[in-house]
PDB file of N, CA and C in Angstrom:
ATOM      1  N   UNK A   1      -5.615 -84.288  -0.485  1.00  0.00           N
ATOM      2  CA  UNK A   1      -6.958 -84.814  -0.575  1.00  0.00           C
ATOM      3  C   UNK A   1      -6.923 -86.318  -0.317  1.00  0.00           C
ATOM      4  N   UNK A   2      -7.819 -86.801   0.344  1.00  0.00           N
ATOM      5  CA  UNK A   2      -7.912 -88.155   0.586  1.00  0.00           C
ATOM      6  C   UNK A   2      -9.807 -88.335   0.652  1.00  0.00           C
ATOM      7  N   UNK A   3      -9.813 -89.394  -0.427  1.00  0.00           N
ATOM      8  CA  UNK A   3     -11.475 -89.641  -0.703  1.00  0.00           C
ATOM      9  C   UNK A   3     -12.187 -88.499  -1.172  1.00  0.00           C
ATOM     10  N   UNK A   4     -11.860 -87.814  -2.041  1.00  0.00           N
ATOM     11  CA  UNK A   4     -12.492 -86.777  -2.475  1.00  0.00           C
ATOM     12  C   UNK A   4     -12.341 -85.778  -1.274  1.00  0.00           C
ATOM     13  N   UNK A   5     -11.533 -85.253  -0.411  1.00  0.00           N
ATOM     14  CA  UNK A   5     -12.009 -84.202   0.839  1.00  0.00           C
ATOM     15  C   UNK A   5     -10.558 -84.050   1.226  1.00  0.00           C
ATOM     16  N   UNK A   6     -10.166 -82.597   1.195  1.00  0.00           N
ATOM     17  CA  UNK A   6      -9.325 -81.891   1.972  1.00  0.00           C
ATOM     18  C   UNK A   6      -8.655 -82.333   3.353  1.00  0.00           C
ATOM     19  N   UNK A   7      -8.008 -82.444   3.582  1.00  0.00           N
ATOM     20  CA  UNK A   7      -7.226 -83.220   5.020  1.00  0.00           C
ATOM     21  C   UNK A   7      -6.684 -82.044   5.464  1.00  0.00           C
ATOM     22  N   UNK A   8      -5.755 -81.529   4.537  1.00  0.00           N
ATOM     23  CA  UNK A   8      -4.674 -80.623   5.400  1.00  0.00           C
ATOM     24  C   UNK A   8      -4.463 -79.538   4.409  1.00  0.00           C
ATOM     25  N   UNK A   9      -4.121 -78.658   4.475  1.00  0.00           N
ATOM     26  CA  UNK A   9      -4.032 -77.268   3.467  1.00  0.00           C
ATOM     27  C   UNK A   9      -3.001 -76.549   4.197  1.00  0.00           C
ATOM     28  N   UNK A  10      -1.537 -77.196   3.734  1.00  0.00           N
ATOM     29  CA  UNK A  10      -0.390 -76.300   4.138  1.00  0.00           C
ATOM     30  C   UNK A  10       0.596 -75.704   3.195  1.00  0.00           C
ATOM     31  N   UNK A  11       1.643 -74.933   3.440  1.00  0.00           N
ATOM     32  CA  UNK A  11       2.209 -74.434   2.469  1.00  0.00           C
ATOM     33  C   UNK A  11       3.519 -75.111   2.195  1.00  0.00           C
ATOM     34  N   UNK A  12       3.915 -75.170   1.306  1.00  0.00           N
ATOM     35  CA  UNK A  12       5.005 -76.097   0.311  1.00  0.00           C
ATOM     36  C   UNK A  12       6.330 -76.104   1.489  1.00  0.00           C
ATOM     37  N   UNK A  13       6.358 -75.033   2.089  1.00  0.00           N
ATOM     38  CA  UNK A  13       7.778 -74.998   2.918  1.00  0.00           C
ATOM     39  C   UNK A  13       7.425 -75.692   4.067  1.00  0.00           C
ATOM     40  N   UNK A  14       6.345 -75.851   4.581  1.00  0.00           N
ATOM     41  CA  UNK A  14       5.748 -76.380   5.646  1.00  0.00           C
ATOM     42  C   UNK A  14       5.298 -77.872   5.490  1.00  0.00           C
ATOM     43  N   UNK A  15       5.707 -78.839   4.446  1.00  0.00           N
ATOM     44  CA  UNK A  15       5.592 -79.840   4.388  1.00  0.00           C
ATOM     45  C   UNK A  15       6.354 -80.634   5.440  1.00  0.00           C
ATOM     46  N   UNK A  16       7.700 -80.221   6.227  1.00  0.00           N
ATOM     47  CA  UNK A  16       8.458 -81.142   6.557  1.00  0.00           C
ATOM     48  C   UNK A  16       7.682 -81.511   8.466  1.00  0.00           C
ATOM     49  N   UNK A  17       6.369 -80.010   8.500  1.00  0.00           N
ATOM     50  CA  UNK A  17       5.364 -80.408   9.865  1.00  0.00           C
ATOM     51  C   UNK A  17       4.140 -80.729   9.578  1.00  0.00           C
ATOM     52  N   UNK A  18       4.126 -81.571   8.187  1.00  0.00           N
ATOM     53  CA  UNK A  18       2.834 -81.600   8.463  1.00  0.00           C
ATOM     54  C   UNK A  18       2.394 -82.729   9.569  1.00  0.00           C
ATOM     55  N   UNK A  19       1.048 -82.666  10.005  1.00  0.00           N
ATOM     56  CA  UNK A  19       0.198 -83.409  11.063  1.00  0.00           C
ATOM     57  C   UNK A  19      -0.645 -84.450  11.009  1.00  0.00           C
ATOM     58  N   UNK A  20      -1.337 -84.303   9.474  1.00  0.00           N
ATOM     59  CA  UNK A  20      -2.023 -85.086   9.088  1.00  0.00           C
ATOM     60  C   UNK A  20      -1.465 -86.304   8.668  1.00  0.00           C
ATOM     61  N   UNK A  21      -2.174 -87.973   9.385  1.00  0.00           N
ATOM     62  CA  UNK A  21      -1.094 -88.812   8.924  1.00  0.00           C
ATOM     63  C   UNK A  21      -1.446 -89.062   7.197  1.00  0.00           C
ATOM     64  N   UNK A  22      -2.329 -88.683   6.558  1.00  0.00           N
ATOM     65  CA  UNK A  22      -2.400 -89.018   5.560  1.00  0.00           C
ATOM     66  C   UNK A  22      -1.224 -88.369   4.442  1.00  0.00           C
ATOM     67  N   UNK A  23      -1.145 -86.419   5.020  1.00  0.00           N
ATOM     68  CA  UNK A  23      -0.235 -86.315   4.343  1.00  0.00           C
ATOM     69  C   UNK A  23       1.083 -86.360   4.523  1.00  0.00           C
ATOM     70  N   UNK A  24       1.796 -87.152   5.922  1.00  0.00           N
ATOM     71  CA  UNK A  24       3.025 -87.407   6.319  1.00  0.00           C
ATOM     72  C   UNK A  24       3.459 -88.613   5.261  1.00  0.00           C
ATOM     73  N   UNK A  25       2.143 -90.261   5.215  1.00  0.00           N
ATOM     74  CA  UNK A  25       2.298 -91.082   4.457  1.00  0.00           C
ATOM     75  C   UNK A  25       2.324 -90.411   3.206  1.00  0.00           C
ATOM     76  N   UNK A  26       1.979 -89.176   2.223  1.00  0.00           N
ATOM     77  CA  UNK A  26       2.467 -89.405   1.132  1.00  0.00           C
ATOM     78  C   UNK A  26       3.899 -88.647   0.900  1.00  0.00           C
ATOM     79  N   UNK A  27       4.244 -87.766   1.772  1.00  0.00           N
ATOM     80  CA  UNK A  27       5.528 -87.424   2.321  1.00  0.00           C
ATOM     81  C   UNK A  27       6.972 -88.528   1.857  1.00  0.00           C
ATOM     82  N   UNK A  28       6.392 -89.386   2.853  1.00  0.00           N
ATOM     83  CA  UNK A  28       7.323 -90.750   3.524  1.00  0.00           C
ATOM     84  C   UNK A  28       7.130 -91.693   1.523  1.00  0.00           C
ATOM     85  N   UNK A  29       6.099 -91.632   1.139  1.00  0.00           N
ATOM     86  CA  UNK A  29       6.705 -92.591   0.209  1.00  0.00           C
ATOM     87  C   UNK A  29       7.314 -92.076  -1.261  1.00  0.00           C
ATOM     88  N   UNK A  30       7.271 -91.521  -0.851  1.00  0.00           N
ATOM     89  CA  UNK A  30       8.625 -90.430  -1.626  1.00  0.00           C
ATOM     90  C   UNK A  30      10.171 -91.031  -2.081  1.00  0.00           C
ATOM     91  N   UNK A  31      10.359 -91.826  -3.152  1.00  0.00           N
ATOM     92  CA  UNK A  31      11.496 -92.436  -3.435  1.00  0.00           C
ATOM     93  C   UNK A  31      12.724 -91.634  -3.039  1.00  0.00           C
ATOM     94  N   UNK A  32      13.562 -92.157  -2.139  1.00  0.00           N
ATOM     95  CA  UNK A  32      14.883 -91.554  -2.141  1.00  0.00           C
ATOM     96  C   UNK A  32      15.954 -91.891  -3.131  1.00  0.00           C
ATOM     97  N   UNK A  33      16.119 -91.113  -3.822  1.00  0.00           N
ATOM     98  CA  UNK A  33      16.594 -91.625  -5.420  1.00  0.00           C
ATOM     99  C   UNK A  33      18.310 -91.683  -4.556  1.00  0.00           C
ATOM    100  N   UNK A  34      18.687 -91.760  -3.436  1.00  0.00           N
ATOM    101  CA  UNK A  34      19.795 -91.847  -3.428  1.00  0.00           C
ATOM    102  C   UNK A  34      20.355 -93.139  -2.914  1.00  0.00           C
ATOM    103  N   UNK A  35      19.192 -94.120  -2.982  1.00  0.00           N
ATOM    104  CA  UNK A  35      19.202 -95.505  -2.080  1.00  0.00           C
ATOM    105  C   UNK A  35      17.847 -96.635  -2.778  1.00  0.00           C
ATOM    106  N   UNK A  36      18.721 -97.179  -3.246  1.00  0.00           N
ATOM    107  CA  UNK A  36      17.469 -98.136  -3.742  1.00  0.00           C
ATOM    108  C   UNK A  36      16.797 -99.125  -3.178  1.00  0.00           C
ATOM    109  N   UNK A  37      15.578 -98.988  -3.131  1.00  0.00           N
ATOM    110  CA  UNK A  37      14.782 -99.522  -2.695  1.00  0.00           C
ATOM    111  C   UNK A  37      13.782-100.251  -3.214  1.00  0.00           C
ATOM    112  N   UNK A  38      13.680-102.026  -2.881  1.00  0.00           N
ATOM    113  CA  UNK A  38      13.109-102.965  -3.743  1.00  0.00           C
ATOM    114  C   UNK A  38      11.469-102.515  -3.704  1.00  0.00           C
ATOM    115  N   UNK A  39      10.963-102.266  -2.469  1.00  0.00           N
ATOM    116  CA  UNK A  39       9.363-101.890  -2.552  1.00  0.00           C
ATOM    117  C   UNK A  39       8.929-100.035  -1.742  1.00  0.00           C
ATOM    118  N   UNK A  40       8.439 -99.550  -2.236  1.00  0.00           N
ATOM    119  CA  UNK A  40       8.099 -98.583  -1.596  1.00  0.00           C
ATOM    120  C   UNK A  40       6.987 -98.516  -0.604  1.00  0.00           C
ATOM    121  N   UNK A  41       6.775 -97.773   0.420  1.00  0.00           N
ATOM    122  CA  UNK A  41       6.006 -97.855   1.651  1.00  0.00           C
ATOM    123  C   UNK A  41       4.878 -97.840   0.725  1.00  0.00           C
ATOM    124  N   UNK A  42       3.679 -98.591   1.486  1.00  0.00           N
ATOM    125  CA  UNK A  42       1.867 -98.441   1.639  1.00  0.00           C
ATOM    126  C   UNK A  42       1.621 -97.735   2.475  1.00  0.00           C
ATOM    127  N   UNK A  43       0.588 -96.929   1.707  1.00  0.00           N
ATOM    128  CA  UNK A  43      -0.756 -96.495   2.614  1.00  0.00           C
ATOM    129  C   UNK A  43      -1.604 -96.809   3.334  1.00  0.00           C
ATOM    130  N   UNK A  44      -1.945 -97.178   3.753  1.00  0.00           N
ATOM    131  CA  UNK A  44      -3.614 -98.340   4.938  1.00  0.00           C
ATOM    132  C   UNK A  44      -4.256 -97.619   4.290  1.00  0.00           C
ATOM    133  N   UNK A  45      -5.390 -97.532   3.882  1.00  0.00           N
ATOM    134  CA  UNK A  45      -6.668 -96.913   4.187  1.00  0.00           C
ATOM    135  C   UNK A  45      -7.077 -97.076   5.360  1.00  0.00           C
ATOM    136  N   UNK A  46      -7.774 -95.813   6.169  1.00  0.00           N
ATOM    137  CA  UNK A  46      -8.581 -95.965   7.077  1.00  0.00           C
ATOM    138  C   UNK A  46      -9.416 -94.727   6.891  1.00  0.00           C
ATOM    139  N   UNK A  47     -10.669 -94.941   7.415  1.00  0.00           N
ATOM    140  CA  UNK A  47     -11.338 -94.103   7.148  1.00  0.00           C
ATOM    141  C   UNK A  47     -11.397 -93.085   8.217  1.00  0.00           C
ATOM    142  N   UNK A  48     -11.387 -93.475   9.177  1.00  0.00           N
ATOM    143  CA  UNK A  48     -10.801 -92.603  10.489  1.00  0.00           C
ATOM    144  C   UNK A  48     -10.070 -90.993  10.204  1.00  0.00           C
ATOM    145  N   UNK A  49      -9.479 -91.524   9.131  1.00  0.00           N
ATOM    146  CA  UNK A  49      -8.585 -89.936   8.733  1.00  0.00           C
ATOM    147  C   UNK A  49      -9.588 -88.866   8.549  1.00  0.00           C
ATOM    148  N   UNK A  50     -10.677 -89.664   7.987  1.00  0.00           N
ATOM    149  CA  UNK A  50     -11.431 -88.134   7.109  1.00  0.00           C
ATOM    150  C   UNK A  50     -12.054 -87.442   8.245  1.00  0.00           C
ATOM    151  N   UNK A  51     -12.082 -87.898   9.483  1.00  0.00           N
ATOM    152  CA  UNK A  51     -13.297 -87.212  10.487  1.00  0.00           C
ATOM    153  C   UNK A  51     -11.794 -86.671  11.528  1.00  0.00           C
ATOM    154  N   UNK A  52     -10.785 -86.940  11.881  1.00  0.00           N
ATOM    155  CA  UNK A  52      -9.494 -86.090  12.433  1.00  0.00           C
ATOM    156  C   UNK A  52      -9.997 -84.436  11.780  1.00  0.00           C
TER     157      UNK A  52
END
């Protein structure tokens, strides 16, 4: 969900295609607990996503 509204509706095994960049960015900022990292990635907002 992004802004109150559905983006993408895929299944748990199918995360590693998802399409939507909104849900790739929450994908990607996903701590890799095996490498530390001082800041974790941002999101942009754009509103552009909700009408894709």
């Amino acid at each position: 969900m992004y802004a109150g509204r559905v983006v993408e509706s895929i299944a748990a095994k199918d995360l590693d295609n998802a399409r939507h960049p909104y849900t790739q960015g929450l994908i990607n900022s996903l701590p890799d607990m095996q490498h530390r990292r001082p800041i974790l990635p941002v999101l942009q907002r754009q509103a552009s996503w909700l009408t894709d």
